[in-house]
C-alpha atoms as a PDB file:
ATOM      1  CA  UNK A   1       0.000   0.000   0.000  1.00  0.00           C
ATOM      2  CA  UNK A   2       1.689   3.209  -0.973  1.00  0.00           C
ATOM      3  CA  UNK A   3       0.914   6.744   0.760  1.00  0.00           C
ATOM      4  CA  UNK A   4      -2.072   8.452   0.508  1.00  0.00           C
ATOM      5  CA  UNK A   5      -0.997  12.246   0.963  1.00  0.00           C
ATOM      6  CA  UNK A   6      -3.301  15.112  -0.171  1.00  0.00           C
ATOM      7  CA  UNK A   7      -2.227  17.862  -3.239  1.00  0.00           C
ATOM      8  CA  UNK A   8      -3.103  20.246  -0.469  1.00  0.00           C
ATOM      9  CA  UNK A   9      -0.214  19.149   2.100  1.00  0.00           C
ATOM     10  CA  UNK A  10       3.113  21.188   1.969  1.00  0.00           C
ATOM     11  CA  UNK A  11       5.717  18.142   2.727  1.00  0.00           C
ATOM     12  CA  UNK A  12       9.608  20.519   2.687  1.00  0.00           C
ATOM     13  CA  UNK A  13      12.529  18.716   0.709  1.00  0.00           C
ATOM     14  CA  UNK A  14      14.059  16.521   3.028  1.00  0.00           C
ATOM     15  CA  UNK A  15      11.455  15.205   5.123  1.00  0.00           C
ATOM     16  CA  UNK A  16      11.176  11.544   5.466  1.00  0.00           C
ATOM     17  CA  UNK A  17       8.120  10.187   5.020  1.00  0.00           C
ATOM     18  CA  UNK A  18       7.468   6.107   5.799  1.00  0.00           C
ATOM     19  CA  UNK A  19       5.497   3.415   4.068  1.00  0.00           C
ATOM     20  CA  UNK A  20       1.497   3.604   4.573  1.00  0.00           C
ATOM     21  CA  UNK A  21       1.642   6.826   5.883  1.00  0.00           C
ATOM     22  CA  UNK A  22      -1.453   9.475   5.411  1.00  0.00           C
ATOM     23  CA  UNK A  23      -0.991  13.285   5.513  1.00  0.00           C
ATOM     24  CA  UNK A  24      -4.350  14.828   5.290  1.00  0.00           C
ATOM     25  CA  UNK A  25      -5.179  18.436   3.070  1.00  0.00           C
ATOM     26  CA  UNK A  26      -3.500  21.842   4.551  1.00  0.00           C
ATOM     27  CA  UNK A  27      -0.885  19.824   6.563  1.00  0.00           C
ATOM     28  CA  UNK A  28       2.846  21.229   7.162  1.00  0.00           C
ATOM     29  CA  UNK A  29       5.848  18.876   7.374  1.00  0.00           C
ATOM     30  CA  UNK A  30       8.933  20.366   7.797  1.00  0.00           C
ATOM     31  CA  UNK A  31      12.316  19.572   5.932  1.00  0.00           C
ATOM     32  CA  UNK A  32      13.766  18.004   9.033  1.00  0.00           C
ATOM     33  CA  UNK A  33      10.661  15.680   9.946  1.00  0.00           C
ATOM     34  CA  UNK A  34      10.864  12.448   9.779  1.00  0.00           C
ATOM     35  CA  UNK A  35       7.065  10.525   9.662  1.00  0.00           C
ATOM     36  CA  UNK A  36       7.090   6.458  10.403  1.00  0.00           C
ATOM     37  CA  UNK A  37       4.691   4.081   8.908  1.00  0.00           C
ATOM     38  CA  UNK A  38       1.934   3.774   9.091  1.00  0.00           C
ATOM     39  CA  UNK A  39       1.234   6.988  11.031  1.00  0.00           C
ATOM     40  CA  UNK A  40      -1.896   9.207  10.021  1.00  0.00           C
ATOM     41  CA  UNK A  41      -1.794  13.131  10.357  1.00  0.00           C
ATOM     42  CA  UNK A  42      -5.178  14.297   9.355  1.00  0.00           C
ATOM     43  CA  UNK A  43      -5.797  17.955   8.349  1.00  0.00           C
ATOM     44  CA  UNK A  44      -4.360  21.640   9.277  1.00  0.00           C
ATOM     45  CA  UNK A  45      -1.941  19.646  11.723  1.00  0.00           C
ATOM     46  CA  UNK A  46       2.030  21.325  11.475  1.00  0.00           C
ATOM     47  CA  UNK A  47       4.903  19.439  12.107  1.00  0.00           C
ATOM     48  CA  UNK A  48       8.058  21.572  12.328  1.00  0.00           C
ATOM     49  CA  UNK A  49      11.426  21.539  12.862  1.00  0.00           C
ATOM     50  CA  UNK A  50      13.705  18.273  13.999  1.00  0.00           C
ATOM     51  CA  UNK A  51      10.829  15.768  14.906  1.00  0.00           C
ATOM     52  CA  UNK A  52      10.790  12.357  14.970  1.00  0.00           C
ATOM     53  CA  UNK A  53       7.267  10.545  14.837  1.00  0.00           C
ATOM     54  CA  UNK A  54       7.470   6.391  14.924  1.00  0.00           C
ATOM     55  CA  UNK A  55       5.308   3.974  13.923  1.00  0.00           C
ATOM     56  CA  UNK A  56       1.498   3.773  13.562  1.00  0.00           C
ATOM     57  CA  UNK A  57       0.725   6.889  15.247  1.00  0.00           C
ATOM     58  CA  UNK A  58      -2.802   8.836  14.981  1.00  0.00           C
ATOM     59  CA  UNK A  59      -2.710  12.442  14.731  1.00  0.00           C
ATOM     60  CA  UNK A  60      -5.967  14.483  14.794  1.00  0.00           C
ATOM     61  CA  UNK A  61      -6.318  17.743  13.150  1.00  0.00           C
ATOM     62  CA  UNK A  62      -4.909  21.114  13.956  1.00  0.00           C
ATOM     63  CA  UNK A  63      -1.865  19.228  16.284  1.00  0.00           C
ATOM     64  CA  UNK A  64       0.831  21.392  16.434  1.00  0.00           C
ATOM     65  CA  UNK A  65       3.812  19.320  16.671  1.00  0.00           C
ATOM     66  CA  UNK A  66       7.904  20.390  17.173  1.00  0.00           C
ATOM     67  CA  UNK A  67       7.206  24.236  17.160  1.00  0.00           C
ATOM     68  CA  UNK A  68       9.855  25.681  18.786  1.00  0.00           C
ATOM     69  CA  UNK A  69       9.732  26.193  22.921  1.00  0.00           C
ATOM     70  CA  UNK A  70       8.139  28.803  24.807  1.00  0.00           C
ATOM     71  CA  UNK A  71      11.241  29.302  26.857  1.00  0.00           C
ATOM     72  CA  UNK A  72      12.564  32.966  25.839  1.00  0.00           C
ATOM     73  CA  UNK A  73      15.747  31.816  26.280  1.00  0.00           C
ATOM     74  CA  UNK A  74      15.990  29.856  23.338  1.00  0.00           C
ATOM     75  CA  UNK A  75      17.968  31.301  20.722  1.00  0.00           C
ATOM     76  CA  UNK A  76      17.508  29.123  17.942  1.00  0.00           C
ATOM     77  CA  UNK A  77      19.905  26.256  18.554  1.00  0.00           C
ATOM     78  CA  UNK A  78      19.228  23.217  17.015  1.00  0.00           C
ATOM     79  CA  UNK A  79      16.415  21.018  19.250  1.00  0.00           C
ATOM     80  CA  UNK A  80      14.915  17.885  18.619  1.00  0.00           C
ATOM     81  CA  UNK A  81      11.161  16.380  19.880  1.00  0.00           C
ATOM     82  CA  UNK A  82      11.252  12.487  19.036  1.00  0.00           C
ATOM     83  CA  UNK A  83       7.897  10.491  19.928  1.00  0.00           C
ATOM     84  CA  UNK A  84       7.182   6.569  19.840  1.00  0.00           C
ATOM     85  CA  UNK A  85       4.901   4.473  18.286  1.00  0.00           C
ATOM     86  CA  UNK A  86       1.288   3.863  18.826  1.00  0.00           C
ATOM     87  CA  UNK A  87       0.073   7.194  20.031  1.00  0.00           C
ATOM     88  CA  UNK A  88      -2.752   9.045  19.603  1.00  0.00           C
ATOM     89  CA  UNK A  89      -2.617  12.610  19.674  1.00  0.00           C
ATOM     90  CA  UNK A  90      -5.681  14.749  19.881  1.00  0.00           C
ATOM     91  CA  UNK A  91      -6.934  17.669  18.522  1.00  0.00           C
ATOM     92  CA  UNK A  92      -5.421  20.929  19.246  1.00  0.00           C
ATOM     93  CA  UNK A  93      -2.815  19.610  20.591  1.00  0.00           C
ATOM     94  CA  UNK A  94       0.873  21.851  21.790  1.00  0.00           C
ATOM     95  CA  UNK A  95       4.064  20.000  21.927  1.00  0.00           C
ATOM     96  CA  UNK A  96       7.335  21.479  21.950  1.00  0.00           C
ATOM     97  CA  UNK A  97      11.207  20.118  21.489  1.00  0.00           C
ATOM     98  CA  UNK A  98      13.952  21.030  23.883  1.00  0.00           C
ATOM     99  CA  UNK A  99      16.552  23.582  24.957  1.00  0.00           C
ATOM    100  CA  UNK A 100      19.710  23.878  25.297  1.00  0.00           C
ATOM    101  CA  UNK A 101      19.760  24.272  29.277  1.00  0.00           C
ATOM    102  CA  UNK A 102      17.725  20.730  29.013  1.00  0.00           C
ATOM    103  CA  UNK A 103      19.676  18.470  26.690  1.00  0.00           C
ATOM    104  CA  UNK A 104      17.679  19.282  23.724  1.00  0.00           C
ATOM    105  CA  UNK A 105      14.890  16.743  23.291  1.00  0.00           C
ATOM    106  CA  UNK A 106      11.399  16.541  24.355  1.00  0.00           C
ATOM    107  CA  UNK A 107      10.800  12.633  24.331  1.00  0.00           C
ATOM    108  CA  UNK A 108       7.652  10.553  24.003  1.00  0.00           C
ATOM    109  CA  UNK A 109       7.424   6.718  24.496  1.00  0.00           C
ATOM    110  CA  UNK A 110       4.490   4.708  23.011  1.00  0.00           C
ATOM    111  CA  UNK A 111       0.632   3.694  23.376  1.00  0.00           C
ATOM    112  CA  UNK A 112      -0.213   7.316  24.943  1.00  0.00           C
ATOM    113  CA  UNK A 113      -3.373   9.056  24.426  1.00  0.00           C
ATOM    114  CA  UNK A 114      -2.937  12.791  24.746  1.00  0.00           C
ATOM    115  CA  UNK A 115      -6.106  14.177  24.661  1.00  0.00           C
ATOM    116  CA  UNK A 116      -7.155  17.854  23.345  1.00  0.00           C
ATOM    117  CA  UNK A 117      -5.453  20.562  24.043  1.00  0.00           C
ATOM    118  CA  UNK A 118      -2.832  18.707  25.889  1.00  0.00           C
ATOM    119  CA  UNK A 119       0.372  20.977  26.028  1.00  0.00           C
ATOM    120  CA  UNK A 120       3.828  19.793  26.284  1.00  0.00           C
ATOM    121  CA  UNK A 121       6.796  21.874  27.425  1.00  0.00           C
ATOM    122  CA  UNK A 122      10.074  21.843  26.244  1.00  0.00           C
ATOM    123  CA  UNK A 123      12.103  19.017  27.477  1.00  0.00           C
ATOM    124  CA  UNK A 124       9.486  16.773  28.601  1.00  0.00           C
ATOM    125  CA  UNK A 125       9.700  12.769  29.149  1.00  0.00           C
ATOM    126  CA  UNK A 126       6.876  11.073  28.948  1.00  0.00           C
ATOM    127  CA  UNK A 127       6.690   7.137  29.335  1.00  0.00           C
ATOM    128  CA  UNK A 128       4.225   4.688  27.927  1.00  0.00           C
ATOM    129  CA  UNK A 129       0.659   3.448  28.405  1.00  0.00           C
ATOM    130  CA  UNK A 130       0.064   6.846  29.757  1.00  0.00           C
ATOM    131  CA  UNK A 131      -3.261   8.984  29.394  1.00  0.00           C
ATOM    132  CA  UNK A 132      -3.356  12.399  29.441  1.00  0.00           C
ATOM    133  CA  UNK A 133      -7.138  14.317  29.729  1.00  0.00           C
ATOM    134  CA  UNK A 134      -8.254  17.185  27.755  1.00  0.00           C
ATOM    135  CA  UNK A 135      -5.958  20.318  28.892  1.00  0.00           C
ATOM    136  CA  UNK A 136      -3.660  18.819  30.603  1.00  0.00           C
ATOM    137  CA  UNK A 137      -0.739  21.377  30.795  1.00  0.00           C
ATOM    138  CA  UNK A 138       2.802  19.769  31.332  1.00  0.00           C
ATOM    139  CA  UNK A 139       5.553  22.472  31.858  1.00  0.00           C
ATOM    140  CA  UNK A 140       9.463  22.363  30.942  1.00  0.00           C
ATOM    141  CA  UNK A 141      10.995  19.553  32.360  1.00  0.00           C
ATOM    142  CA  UNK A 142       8.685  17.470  33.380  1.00  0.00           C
ATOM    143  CA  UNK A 143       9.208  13.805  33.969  1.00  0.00           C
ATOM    144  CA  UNK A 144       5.854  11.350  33.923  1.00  0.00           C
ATOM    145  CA  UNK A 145       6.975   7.228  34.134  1.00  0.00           C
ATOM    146  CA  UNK A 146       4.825   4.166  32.503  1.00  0.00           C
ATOM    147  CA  UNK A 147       0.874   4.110  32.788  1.00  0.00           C
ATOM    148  CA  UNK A 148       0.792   7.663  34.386  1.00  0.00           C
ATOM    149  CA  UNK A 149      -3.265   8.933  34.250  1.00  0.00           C
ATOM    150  CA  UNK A 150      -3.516  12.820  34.475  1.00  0.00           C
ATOM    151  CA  UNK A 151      -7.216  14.517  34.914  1.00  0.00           C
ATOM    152  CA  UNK A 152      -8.282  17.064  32.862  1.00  0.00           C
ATOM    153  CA  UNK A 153      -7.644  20.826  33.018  1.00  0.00           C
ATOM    154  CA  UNK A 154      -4.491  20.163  35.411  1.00  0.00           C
ATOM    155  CA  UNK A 155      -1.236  22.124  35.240  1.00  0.00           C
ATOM    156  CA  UNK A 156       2.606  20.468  36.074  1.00  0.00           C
ATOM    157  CA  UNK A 157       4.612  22.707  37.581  1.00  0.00           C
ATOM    158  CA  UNK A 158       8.442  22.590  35.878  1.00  0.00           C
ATOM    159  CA  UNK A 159      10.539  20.279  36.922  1.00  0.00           C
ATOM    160  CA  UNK A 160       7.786  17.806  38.864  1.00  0.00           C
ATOM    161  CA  UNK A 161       8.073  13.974  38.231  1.00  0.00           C
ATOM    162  CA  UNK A 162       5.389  11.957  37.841  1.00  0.00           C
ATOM    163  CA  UNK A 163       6.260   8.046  38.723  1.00  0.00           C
ATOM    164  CA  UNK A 164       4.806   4.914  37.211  1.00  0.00           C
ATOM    165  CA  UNK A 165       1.584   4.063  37.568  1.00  0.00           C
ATOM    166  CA  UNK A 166       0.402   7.409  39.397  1.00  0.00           C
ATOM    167  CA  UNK A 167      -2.427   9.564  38.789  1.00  0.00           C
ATOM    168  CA  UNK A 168      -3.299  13.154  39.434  1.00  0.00           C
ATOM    169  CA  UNK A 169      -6.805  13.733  39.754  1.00  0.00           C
ATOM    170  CA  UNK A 170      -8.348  16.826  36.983  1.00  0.00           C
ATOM    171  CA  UNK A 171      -8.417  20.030  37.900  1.00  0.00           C
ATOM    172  CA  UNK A 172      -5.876  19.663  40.470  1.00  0.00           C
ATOM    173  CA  UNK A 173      -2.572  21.958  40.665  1.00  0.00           C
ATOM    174  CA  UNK A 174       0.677  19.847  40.779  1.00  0.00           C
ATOM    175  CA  UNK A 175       3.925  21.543  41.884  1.00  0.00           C
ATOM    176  CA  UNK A 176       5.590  19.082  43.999  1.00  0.00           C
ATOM    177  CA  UNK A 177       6.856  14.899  42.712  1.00  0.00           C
ATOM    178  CA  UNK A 178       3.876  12.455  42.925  1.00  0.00           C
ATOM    179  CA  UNK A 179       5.666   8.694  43.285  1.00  0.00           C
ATOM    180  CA  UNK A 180       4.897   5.428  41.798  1.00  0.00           C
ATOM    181  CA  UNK A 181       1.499   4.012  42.649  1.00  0.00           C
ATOM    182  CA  UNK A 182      -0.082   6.934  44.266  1.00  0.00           C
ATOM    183  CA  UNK A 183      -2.969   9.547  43.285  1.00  0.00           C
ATOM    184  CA  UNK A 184      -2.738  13.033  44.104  1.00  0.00           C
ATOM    185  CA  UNK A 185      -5.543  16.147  43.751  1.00  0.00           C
ATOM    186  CA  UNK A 186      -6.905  19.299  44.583  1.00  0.00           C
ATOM    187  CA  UNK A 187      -5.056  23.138  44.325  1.00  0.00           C
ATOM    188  CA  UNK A 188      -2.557  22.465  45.607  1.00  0.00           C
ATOM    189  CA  UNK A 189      -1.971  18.902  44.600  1.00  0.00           C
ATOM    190  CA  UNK A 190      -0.866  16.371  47.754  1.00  0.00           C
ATOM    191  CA  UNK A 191      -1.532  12.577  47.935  1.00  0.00           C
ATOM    192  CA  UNK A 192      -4.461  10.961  48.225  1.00  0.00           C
ATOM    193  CA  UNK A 193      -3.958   7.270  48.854  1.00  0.00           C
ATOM    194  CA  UNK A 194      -2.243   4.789  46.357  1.00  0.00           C
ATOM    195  CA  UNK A 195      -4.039   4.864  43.196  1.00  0.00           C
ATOM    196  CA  UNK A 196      -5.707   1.459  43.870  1.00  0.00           C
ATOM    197  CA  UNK A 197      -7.943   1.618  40.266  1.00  0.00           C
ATOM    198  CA  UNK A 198      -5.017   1.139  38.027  1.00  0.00           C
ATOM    199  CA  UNK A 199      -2.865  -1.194  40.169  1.00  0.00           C
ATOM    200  CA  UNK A 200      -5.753  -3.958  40.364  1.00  0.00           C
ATOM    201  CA  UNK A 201      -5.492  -3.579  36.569  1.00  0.00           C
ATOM    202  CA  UNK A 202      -1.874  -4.263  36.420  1.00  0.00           C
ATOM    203  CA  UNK A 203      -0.544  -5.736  39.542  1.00  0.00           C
ATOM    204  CA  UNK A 204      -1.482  -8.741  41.622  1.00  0.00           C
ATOM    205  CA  UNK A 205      -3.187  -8.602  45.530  1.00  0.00           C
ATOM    206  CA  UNK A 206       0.304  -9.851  47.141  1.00  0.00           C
ATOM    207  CA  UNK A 207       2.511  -6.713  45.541  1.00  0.00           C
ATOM    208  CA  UNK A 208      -0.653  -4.240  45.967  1.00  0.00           C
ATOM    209  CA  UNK A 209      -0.816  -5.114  50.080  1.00  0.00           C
ATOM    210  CA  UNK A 210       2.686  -5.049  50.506  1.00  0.00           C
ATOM    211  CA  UNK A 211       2.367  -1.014  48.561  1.00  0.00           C
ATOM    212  CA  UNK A 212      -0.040  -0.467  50.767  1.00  0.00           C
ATOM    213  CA  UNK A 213       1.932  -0.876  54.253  1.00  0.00           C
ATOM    214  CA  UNK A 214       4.702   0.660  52.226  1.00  0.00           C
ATOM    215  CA  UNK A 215       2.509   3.888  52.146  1.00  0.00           C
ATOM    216  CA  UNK A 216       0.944   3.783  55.801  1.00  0.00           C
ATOM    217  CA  UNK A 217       4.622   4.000  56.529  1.00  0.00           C
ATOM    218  CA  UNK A 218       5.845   6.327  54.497  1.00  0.00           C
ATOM    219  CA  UNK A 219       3.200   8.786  54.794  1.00  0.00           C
ATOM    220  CA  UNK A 220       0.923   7.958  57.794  1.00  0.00           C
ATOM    221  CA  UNK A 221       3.204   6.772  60.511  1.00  0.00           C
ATOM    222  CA  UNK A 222       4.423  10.770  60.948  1.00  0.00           C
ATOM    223  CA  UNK A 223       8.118   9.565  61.138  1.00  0.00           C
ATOM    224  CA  UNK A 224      10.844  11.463  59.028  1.00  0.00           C
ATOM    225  CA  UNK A 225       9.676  10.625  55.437  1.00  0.00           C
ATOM    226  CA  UNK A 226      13.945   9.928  54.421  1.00  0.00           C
ATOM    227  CA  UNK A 227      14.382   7.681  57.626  1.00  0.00           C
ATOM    228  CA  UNK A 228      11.008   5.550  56.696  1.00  0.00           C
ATOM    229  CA  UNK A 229      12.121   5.274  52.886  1.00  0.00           C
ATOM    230  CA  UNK A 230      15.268   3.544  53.658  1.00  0.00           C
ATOM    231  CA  UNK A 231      14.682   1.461  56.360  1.00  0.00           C
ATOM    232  CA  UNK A 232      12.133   0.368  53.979  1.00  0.00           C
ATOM    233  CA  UNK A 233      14.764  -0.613  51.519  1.00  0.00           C
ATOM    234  CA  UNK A 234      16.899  -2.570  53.569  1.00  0.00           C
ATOM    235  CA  UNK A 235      13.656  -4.448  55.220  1.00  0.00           C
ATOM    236  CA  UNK A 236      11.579  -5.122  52.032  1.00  0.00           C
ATOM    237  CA  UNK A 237      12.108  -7.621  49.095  1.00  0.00           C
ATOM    238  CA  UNK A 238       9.371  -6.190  47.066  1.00  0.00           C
ATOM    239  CA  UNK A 239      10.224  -4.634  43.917  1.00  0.00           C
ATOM    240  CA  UNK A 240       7.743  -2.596  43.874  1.00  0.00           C
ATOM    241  CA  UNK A 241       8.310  -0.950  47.349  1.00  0.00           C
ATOM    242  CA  UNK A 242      11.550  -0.592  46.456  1.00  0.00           C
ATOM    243  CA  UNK A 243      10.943   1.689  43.366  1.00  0.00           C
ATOM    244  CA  UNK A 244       8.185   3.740  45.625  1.00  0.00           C
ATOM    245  CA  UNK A 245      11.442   4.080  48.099  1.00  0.00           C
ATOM    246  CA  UNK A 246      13.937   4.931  45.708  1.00  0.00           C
ATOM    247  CA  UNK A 247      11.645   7.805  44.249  1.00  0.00           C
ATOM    248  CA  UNK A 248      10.913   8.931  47.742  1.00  0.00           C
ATOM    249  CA  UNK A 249      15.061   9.071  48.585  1.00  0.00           C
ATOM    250  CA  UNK A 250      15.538  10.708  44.981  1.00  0.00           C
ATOM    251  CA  UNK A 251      13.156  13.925  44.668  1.00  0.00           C
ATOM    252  CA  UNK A 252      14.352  17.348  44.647  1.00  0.00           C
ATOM    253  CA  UNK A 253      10.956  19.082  44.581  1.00  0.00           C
ATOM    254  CA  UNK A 254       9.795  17.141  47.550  1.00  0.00           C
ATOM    255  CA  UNK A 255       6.456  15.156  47.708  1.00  0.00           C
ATOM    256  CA  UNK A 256       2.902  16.506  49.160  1.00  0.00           C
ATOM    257  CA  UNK A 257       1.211  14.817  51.313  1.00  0.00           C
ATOM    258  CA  UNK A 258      -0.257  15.560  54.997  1.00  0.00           C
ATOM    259  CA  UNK A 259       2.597  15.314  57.811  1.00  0.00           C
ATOM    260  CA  UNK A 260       1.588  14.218  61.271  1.00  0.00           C
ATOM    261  CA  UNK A 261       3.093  14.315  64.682  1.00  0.00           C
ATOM    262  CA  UNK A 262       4.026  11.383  66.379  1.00  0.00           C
END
């Protein structure tokens, strides 16, 4: 099956363009794009600059992809945004490439749906399996792990990581690191429990009890939240308390959640 591109796309010199891909009418593709196959850009989307798109990816109309970052210190050094394979990407959607100050790529993994109006900053990392709601707003910097859920109409402060399997409810405001396995909301954002919805999806009743005394201790025992985390880590086999430790012992932007006395 060849392409099926419309006379009213502008595709620059240069750009690569795979097998079985569709571009739809009053498209952009820029000289430095590269487009894998199978993946379907439907009308009025732009894709500019040094972007990278993999296989079999969906893109809805009037996406703007690889336009350069909203960072006024950028002075027009060479960037790059590379995404995955297996995306969808909604309609009116923002995503920029990198900087200089942040190694230079924005990166996407695969099988995320970004929903519209989902904006993302320069130098973002986004895993896979991940859903982001309509306006979602992710800014510079940002870090979100595998089968991340964020709600709707809910800003990321720069720099915040998201870990794996996490979700922030919509309409929250998140400034501070959300680990692996939990669910934060509200304005400001802090922890509200593990997020038990997607775990029973994923994990299996032994690894989700043992993340749940790993949280009671963490966050609801009121001891020093550094102290808990790596006692925790010499104590527990689990793999996946480990990796809720490990983020705990590893944030710079701290995590939100209620302290208590002891």
């Amino acid at each position: 099956m060849s392409c099926k591109i419309s006379p009213q796309a502008i595709i620059e010199d240069g750009a690569v363009i795979g097998e079985n891909v569709e571009i739809g009418a009053f498209c952009f593709i820029s000289a430095q794009a590269t487009i894998g196959d199978g993946t379907k850009i439907a009308q009025n989307s732009c894709i500019y600059g040094k972007t990278t798109i993999g296989k079999n990816n969906t893109i809805f109309s009037h996406a703007v992809i690889g336009s350069i970052p909203q960072d006024l210190k950028f002075a027009g050094e060479e960037v790059e945004l590379i995404i995955g394979d297996n995306n969808k990407i909604r309609e009116f959607t923002l995503f920029n490439p990198g900087t200089k100050g942040g190694g230079g790529k924005t990166i996407i993994g695969n099988h995320n749906l970004f929903m519209g109006y989902v904006h993302l900053g320069h130098d973002v990392i986004i895993g896979n399996h991940c859903i982001l709601a309509n306006a979602a707003t992710l800014a510079g910097h940002v870090e979100v792990g595998d089968y991340a859920v964020i709600g709707g109409m809910t800003p990321i402060h720069q720099f915040v990581h998201i870990g794996d399997y996490a979700m922030i409810g919509g309409a929250s405001a998140l400034a501070q690191d959300v680990p692996p396995f939990c669910m934060a909301e509200g304005n400001r954002a802090s922890l509200r429990g593990l997020n038990l919805t997607g775990l029973r999806r994923n994990l299996n009743r032994d690894d989700i009890n043992e993340l749940k005394s790993a949280y009671r201790e963490l966050f609801e025992s009121g001891r020093p939240l550094k102290d808990s985390a790596s006692e925790l880590l010499e104590s527990n086999k689990n793999h996946y308390v480990n990796d809720l430790c490990n983020f705990v012992l590893k944030t710079k932007r701290g995590i939100p959640f209620e302290r208590k006395s002891i």
